[in-house]
N, C-alpha and C. Protein backbone atom coordinates (compact mmCIF):
# COMPACT_ATOMS: atom_id res chain seq x y z
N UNK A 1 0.84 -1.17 0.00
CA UNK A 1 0.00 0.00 0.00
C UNK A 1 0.89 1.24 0.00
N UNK A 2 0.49 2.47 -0.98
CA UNK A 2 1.11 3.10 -1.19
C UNK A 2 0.68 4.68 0.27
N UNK A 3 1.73 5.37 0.73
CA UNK A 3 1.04 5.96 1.76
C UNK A 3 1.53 7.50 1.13
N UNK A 4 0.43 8.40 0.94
CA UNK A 4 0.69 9.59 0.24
C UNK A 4 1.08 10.37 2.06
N UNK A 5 1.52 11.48 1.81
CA UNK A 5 2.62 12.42 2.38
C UNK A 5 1.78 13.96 2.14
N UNK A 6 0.94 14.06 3.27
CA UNK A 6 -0.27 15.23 3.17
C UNK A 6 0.63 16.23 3.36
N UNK A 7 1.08 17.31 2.66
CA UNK A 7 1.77 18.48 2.65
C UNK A 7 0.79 20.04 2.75
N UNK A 8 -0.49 19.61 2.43
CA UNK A 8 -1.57 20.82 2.41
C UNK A 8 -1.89 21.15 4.18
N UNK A 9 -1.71 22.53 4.05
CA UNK A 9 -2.18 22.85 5.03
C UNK A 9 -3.89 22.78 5.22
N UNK A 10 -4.19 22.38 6.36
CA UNK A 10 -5.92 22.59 6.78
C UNK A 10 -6.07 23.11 7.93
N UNK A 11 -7.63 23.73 8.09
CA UNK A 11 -7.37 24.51 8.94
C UNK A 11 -8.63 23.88 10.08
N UNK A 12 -8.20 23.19 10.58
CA UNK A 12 -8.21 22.07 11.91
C UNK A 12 -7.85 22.12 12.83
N UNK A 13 -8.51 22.62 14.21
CA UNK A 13 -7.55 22.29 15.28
C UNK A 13 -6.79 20.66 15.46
N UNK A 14 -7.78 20.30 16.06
CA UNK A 14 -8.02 18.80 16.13
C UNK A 14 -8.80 18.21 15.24
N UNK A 15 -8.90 16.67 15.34
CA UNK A 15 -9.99 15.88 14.55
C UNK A 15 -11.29 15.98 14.30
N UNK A 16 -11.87 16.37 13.61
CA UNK A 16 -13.27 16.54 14.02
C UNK A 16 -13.92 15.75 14.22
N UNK A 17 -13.52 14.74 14.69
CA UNK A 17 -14.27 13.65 15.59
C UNK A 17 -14.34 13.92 16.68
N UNK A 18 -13.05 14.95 17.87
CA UNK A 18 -13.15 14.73 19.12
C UNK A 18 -13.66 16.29 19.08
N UNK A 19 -13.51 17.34 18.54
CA UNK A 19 -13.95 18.87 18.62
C UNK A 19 -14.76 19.16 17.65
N UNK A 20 -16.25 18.46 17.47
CA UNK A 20 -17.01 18.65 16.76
C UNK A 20 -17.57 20.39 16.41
N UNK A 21 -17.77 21.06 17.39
CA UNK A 21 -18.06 22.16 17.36
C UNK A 21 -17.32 23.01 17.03
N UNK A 22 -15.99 23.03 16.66
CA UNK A 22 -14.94 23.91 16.55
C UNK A 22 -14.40 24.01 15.48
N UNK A 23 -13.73 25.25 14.89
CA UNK A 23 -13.53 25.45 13.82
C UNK A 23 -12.24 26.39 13.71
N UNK A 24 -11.72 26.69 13.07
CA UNK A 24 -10.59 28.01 13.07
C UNK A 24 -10.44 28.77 11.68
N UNK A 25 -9.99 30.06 11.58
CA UNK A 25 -10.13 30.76 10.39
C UNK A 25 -8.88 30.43 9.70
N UNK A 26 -8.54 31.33 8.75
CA UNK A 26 -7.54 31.42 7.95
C UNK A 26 -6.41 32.24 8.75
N UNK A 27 -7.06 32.92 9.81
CA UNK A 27 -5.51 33.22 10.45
C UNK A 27 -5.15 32.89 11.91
N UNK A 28 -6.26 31.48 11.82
CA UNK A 28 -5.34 30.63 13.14
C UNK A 28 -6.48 30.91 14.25
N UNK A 29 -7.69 31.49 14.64
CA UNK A 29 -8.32 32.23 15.67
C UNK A 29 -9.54 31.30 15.57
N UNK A 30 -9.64 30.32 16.70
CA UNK A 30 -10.82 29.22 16.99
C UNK A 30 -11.55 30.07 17.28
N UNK A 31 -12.88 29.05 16.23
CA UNK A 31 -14.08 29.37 16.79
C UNK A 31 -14.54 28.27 17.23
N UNK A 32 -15.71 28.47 18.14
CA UNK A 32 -16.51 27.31 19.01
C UNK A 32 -17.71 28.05 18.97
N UNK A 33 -18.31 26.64 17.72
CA UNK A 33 -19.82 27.32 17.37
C UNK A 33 -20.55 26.39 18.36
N UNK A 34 -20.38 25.30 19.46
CA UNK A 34 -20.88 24.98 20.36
C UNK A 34 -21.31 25.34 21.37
N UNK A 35 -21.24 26.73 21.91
CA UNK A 35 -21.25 27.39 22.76
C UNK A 35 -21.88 28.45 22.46
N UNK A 36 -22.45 29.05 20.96
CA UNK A 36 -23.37 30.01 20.61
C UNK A 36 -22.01 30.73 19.69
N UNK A 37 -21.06 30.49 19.38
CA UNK A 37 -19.95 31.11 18.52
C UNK A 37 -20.68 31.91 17.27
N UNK A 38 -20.17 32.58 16.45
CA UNK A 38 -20.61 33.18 15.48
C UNK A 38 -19.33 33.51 14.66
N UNK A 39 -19.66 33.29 13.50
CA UNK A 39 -18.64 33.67 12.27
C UNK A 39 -17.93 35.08 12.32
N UNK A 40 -16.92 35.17 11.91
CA UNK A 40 -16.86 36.24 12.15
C UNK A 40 -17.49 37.26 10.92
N UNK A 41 -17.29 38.55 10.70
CA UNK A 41 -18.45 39.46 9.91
C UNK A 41 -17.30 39.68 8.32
N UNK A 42 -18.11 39.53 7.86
CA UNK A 42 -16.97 39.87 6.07
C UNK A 42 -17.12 41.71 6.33
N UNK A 43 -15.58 41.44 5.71
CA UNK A 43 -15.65 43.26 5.96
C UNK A 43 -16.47 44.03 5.07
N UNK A 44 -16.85 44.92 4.80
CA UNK A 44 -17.86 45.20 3.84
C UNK A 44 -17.22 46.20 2.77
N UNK A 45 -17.96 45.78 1.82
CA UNK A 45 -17.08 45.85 0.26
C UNK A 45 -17.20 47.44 -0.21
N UNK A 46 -15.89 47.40 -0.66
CA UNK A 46 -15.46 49.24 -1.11
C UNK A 46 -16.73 49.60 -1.79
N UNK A 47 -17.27 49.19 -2.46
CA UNK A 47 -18.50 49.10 -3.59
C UNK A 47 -19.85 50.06 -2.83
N UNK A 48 -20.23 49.26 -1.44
CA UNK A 48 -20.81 49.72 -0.60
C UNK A 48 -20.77 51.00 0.01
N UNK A 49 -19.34 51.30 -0.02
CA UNK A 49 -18.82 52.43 0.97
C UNK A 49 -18.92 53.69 0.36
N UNK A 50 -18.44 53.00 -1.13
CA UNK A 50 -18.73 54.10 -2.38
C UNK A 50 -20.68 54.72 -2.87
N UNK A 51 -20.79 53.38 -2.46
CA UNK A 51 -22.47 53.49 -2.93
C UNK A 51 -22.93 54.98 -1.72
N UNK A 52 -22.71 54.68 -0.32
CA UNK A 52 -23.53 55.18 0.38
C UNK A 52 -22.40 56.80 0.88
N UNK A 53 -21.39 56.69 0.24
CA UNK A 53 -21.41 58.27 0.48
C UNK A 53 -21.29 59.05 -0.92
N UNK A 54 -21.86 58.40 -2.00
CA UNK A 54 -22.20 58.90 -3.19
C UNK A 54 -23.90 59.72 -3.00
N UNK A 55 -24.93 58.44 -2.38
CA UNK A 55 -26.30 59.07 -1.72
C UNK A 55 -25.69 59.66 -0.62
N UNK A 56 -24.99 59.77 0.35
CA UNK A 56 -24.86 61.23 1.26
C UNK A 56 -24.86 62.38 0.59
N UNK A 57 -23.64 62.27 -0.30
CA UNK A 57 -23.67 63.81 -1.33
C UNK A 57 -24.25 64.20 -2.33
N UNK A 58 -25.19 63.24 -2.88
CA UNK A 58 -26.37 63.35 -3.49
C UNK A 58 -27.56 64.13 -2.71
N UNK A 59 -27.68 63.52 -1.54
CA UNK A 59 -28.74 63.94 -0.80
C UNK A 59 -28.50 65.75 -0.10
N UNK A 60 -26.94 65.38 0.46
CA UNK A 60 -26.87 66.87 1.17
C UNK A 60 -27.07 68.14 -0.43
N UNK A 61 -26.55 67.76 -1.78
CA UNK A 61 -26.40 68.52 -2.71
C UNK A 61 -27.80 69.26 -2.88
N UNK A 62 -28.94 67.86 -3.11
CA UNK A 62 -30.23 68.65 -3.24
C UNK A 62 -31.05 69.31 -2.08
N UNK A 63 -30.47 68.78 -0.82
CA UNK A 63 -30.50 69.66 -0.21
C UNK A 63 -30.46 71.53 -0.17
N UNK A 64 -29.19 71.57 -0.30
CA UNK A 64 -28.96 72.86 -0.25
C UNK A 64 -29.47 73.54 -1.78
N UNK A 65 -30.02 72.62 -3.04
CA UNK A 65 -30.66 73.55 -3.92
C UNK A 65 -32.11 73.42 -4.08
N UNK A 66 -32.46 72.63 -2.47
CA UNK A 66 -33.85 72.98 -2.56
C UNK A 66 -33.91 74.36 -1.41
N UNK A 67 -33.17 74.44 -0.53
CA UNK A 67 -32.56 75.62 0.56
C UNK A 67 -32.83 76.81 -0.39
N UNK A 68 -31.79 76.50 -1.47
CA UNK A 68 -31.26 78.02 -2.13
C UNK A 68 -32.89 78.32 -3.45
N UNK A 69 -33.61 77.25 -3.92
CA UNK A 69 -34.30 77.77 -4.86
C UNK A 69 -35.94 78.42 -4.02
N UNK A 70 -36.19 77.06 -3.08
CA UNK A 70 -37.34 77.70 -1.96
C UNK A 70 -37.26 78.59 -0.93
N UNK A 71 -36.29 78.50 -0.42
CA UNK A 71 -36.64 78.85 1.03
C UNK A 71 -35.90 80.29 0.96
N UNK A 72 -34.78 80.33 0.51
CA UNK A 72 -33.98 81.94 0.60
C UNK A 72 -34.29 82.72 -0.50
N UNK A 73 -34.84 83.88 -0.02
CA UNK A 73 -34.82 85.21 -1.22
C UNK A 73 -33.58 85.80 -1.52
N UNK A 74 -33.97 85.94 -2.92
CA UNK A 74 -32.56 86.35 -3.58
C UNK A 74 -33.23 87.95 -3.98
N UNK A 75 -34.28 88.53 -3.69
CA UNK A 75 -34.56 89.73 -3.43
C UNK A 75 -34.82 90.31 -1.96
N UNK A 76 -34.36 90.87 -1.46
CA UNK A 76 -34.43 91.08 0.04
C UNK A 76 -35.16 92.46 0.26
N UNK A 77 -35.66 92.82 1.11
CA UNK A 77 -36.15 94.21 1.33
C UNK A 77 -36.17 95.28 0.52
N UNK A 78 -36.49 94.42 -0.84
CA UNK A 78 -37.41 95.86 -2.21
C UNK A 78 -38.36 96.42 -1.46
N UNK A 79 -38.67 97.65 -2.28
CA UNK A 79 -39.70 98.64 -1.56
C UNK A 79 -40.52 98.95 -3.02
N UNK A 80 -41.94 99.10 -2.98
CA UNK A 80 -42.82 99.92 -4.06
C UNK A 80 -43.78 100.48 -3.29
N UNK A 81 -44.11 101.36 -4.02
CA UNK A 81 -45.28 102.41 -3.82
C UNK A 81 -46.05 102.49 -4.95
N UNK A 82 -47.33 102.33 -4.25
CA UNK A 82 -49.01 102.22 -5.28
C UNK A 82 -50.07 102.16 -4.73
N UNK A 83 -50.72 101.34 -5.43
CA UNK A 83 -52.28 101.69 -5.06
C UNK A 83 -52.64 99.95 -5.05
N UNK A 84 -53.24 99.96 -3.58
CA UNK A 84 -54.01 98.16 -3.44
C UNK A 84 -55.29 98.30 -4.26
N UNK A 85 -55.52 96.97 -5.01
CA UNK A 85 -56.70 96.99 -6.16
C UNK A 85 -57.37 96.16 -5.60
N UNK A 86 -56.77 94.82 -4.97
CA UNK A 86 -57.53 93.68 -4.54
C UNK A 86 -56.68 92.66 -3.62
N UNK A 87 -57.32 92.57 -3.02
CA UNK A 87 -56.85 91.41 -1.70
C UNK A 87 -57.68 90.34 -1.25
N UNK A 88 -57.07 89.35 -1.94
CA UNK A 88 -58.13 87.99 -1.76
C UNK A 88 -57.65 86.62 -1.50
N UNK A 89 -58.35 85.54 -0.88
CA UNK A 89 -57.92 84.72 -0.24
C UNK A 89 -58.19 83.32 -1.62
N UNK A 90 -57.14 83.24 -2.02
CA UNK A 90 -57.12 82.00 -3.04
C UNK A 90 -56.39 80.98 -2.74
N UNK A 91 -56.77 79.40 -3.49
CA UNK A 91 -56.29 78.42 -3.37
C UNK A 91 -57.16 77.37 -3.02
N UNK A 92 -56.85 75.80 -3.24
CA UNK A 92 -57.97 75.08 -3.45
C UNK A 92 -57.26 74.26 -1.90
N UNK A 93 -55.76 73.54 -1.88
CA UNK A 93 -55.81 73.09 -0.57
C UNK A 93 -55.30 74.39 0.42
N UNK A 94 -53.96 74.98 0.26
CA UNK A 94 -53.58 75.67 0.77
C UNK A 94 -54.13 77.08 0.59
N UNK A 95 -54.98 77.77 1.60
CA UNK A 95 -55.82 79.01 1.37
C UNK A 95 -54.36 80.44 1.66
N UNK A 96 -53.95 80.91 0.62
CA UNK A 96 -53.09 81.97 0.99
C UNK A 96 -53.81 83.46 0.57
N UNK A 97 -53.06 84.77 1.44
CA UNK A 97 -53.59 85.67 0.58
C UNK A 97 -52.86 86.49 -0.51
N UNK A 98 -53.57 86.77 -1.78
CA UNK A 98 -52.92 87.51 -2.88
C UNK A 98 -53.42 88.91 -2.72
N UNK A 99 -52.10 89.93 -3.03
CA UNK A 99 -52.78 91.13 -3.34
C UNK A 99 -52.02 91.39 -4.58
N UNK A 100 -53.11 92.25 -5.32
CA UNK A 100 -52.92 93.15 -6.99
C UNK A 100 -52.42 94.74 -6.07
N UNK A 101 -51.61 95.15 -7.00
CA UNK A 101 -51.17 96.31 -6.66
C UNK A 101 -51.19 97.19 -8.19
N UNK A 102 -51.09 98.34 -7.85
CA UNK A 102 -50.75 98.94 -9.35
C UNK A 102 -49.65 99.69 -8.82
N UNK A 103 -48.23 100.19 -9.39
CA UNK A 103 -47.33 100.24 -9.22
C UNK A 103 -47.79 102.10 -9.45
N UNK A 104 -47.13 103.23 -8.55
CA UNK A 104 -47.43 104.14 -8.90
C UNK A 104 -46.11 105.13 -9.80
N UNK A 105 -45.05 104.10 -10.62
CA UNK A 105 -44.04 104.27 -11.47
C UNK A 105 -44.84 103.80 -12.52
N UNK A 106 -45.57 102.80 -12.77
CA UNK A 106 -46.08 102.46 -13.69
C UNK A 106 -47.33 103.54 -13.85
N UNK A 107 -47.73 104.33 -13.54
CA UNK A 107 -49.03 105.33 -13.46
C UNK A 107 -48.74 106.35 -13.76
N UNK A 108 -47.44 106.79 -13.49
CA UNK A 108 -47.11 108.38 -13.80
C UNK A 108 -46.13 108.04 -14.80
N UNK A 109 -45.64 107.35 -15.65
CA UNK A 109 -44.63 106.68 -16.57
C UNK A 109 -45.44 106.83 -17.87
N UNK A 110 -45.30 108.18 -18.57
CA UNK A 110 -46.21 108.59 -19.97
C UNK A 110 -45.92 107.78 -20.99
N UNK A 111 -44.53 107.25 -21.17
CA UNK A 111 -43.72 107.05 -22.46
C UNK A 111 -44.60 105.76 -23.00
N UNK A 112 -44.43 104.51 -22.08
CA UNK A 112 -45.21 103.11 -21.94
C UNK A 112 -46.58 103.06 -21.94
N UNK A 113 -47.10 102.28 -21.82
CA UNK A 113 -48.46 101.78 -21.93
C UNK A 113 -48.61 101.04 -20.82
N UNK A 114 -49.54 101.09 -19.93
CA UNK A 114 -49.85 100.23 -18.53
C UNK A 114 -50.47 98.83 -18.81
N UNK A 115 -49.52 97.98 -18.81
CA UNK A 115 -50.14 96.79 -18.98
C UNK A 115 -50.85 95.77 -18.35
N UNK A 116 -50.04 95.70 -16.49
CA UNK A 116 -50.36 95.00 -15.88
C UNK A 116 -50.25 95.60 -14.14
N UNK A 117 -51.04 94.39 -13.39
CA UNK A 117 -51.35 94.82 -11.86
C UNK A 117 -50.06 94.06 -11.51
N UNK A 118 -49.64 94.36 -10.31
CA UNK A 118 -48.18 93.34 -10.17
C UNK A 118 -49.04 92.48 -8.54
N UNK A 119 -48.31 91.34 -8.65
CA UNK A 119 -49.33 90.39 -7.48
C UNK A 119 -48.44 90.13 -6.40
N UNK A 120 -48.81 90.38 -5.48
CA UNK A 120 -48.13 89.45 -4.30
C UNK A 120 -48.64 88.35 -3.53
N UNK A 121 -48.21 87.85 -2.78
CA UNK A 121 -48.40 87.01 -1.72
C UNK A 121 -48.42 87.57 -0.26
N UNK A 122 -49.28 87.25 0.65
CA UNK A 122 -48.89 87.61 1.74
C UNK A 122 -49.44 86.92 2.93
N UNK A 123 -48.37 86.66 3.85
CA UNK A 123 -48.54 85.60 4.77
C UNK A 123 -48.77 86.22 6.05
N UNK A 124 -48.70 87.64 6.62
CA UNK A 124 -48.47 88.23 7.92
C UNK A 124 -50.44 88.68 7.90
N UNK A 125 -51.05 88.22 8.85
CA UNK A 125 -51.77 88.52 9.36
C UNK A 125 -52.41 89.76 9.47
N UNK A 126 -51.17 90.34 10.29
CA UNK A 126 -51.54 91.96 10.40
C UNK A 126 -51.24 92.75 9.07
N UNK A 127 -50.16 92.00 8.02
CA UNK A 127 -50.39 93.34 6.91
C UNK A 127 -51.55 93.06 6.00
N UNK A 128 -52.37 91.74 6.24
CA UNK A 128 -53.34 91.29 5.60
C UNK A 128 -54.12 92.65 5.81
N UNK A 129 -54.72 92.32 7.22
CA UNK A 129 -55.36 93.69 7.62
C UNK A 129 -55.05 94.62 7.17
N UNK A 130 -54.32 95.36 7.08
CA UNK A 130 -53.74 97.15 6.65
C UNK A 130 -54.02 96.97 5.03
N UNK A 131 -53.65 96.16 4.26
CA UNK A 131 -53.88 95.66 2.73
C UNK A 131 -55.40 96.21 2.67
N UNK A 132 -55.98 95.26 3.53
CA UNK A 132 -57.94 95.57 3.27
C UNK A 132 -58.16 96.89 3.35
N UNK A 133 -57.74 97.19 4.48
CA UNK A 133 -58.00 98.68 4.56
C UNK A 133 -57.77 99.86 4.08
N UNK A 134 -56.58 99.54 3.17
CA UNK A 134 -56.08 100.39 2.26
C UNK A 134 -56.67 99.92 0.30
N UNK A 135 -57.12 98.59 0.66
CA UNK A 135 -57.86 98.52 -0.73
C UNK A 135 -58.91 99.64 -0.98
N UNK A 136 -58.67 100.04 -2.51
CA UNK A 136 -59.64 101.06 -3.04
C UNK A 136 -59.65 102.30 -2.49
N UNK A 137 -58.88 103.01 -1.07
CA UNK A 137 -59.06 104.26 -1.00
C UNK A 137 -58.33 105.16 -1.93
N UNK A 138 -57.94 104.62 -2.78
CA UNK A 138 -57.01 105.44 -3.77
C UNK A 138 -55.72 106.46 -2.84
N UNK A 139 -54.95 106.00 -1.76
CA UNK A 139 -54.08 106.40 -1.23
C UNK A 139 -52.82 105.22 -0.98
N UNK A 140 -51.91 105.71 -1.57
CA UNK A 140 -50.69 105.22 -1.45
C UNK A 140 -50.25 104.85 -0.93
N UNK A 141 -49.42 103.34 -0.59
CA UNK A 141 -49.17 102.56 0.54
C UNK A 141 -47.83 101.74 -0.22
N UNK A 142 -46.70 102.06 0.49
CA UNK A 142 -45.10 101.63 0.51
C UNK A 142 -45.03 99.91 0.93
N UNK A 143 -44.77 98.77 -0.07
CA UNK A 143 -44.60 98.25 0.42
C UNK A 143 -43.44 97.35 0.59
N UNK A 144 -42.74 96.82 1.93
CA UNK A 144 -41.41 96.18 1.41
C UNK A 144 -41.33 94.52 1.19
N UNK A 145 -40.86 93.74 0.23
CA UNK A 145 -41.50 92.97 -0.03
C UNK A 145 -39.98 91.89 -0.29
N UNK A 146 -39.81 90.88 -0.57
CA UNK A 146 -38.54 89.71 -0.60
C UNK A 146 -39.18 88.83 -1.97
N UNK A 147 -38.45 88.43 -2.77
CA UNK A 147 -38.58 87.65 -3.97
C UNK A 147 -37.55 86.72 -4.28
N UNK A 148 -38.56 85.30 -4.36
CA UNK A 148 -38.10 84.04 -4.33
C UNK A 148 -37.75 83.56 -5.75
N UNK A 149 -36.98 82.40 -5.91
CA UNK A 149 -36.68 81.99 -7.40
C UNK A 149 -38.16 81.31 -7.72
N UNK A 150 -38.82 80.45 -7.01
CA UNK A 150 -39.68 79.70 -6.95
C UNK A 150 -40.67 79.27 -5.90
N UNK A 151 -41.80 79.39 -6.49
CA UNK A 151 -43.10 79.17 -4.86
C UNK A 151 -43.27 77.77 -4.28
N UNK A 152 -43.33 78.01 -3.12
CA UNK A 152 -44.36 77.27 -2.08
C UNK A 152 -45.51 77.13 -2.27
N UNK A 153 -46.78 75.91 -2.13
CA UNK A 153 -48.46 75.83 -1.81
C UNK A 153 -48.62 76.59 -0.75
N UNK A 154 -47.73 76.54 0.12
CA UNK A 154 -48.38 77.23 1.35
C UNK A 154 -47.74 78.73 1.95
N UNK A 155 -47.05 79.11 0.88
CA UNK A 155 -46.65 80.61 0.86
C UNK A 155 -46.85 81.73 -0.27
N UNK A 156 -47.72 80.86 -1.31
CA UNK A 156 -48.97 82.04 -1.88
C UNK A 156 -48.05 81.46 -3.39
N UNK A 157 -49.10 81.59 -4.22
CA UNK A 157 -48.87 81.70 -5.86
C UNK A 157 -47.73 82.57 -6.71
N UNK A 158 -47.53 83.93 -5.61
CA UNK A 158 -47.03 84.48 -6.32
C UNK A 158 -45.35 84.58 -5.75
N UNK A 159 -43.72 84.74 -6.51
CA UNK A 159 -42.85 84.57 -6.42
C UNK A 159 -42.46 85.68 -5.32
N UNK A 160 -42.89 87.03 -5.12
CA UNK A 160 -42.71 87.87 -4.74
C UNK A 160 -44.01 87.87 -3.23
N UNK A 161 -42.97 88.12 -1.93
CA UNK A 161 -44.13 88.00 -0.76
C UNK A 161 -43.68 89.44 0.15
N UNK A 162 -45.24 90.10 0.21
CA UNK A 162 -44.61 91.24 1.23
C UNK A 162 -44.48 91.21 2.89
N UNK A 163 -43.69 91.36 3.41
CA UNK A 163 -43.28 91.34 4.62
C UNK A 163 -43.61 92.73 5.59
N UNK A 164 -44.08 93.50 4.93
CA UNK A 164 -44.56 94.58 5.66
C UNK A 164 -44.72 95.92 4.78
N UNK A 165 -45.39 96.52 5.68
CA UNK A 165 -46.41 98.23 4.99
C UNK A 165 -45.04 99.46 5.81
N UNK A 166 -44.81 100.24 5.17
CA UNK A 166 -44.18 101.42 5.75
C UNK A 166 -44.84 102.76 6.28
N UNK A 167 -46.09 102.92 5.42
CA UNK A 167 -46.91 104.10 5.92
C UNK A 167 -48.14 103.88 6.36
N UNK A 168 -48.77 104.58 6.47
CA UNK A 168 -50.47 104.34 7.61
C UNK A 168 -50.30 103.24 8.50
């Protein structure tokens, strides 16, 4: 009988006849799954690591250009002076209020032709009020106002929102 000459390494403590439960890795470190042991964890693949801070900076990116197109005015404390035409509460879910203004540059401006009412939005309560009250008396009312790239449902239709009255 010919007797071969095992030269391969295995990775065996003992026989697994007498240490049934036991096992060892590739760099020598028993495990004993008899006792509640657990494998150890595969490291997790570059692929992964790449995946999920590709969606981090995906996510923070649109972030900040939903920041910069909704939420911050890129017109800050403009001012006009005119005449309130109408102030009314529109919208089917979100009820905001709009006011028409007529611009009083556009009124005394001979050269042009008057084409249009200019609209706002307005979210303050109290300039709601002063708006009504100044609708139709044909007296002039300053208003200062912030303009967005793009609207909100629940901060009025129109791009431009006034933040407050300067006179009366």
């Amino acid at each position: 009988m010919i007797k071969l000459d095992d030269t391969h390494k295995d990775y065996f403590v003992n026989d697994p006849e007498e240490n049934a439960g036991t096992g060892t890795t590739q760099d020598g470190k028993v495990i004993d799954f008899s006792q509640g042991g657990t494998t150890p964890m595969p490291k997790p693949k570059r692929g992964r690591k790449v995946l999920w801070w590709t969606i981090a900076v995906c996510v923070a990116v649109l972030a900040v250009v939903f920041y910069l197109r909704y939420c911050s005015p890129y017109v800050e404390d403009a001012r006009m002076t005119g005449f309130v035409t109408k102030v009314e509460k529109r919208g089917m879910i979100f009820k905001t209020y709009e006011a028409d203004f007529i611009s009083e540059a556009a009124l005394t401006d001979t050269t042009r032709v008057y084409s249009h009412d200019v609209s706002f939005s307005v979210d303050n309560p109290e300039v709601i009020a002063r708006l009504q009250q100044m609708q139709g008396t044909g007296r002039t009312v300053t208003v200062v106002y912030e303009t967005y790239y793009a609207t909100l449902p629940w901060r009025g239709a129109s791009k431009s929102v006034i933040t407050e009255i300067l006179n009366q």
